[in-house]
Protein backbone atom coordinates (compact mmCIF):
# COMPACT_ATOMS: atom_id res chain seq x y z
CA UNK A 1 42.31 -41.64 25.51
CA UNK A 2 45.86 -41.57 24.95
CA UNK A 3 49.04 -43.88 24.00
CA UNK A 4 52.32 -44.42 25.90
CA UNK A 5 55.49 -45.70 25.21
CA UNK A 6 57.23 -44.96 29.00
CA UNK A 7 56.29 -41.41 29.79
CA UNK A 8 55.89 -40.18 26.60
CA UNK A 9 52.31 -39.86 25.39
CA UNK A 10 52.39 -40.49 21.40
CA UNK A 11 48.62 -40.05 20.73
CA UNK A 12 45.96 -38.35 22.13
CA UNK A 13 42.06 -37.98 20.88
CA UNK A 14 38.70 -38.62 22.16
CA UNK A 15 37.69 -40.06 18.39
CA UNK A 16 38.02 -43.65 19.56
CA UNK A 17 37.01 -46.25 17.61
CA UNK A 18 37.33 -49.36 19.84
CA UNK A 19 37.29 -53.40 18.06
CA UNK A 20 37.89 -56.81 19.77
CA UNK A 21 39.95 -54.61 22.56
CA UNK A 22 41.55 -52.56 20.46
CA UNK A 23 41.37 -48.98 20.42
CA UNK A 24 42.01 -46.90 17.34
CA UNK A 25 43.15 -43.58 17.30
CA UNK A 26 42.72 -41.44 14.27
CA UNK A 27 46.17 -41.59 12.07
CA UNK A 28 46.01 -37.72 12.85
CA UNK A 29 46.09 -37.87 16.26
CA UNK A 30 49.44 -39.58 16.43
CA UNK A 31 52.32 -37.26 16.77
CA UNK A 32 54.36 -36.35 14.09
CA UNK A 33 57.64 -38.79 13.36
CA UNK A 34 56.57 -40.94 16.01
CA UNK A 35 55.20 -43.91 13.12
CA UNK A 36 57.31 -45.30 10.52
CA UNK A 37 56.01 -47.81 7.94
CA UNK A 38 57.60 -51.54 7.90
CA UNK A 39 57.33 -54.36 5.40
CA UNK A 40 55.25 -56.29 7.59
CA UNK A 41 51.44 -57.48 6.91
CA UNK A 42 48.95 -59.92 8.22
CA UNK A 43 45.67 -60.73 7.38
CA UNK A 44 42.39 -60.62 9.82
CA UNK A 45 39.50 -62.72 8.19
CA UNK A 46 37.17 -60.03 8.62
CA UNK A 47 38.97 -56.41 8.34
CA UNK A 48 41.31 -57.33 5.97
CA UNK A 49 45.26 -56.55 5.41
CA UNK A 50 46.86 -55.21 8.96
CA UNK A 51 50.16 -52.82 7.56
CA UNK A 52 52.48 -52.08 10.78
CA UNK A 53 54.73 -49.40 11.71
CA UNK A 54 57.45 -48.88 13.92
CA UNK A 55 57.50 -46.62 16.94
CA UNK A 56 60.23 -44.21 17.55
CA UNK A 57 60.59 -42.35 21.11
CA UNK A 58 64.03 -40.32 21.55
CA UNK A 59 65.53 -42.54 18.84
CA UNK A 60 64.56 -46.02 20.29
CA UNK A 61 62.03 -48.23 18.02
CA UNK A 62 59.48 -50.64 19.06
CA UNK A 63 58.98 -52.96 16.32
CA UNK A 64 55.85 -53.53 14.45
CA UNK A 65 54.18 -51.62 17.34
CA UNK A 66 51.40 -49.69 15.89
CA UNK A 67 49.13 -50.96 12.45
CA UNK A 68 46.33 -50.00 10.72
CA UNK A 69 43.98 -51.43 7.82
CA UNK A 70 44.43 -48.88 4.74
CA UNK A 71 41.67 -50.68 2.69
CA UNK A 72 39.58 -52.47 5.55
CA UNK A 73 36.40 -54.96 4.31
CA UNK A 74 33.28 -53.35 4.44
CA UNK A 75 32.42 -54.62 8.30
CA UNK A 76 35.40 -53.22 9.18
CA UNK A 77 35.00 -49.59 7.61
CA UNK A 78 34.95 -47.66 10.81
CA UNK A 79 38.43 -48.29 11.57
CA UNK A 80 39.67 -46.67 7.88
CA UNK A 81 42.51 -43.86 8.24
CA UNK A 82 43.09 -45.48 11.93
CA UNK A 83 45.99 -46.81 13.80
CA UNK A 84 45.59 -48.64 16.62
CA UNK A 85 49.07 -49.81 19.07
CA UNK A 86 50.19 -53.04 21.21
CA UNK A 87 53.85 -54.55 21.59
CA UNK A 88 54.95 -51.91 24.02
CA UNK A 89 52.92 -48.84 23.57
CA UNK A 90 50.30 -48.68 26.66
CA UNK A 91 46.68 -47.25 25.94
CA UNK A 92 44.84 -45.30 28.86
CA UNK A 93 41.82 -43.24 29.24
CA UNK A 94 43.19 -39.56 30.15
């Protein structure tokens, strides 16, 4: 599977973790200076504290396009050192 902003692929990996639609890529598999780390947070009920980043392609950012759950709830472990993308990054199967 692999993420998209345009024609640029950002992440690539056959590790996918998939939840409620959302696929998550290990943090790894994203390419380097692609993810930047923003003030923003939400909460999910049941996996805990969302943290977002930024996506940067050929210096243009999507905001708040890709997140992950550093310290997810225990029935949401799986998805622990995992990023998963929306807002304008596209998510295929390869």
């Amino acid at each position: 599977m692999s993420a998209w902003v345009g024609e640029h692929r950002i992440a690539q990996s056959e590790d996918i973790v998939m939840v409620e639609g959302n696929a998550y890529f290990p943090i790894g598999a994203v390419h380097d200076g692609v993810l930047t780390s923003t003030a923003s947070k939400s909460l999910c009920v049941w996996k805990g504290m969302a943290s977002y980043f930024d996506v940067t392609v050929e210096g243009a950012a999507l905001k708040n396009a890709a997140f992950e759950y550093r310290h997810p709830s225990p029935l949401a472990r799986r998805i622990k050192g995992r990023v998963a993308f929306w807002n304008g990054v596209s998510v295929r199967k390869d």
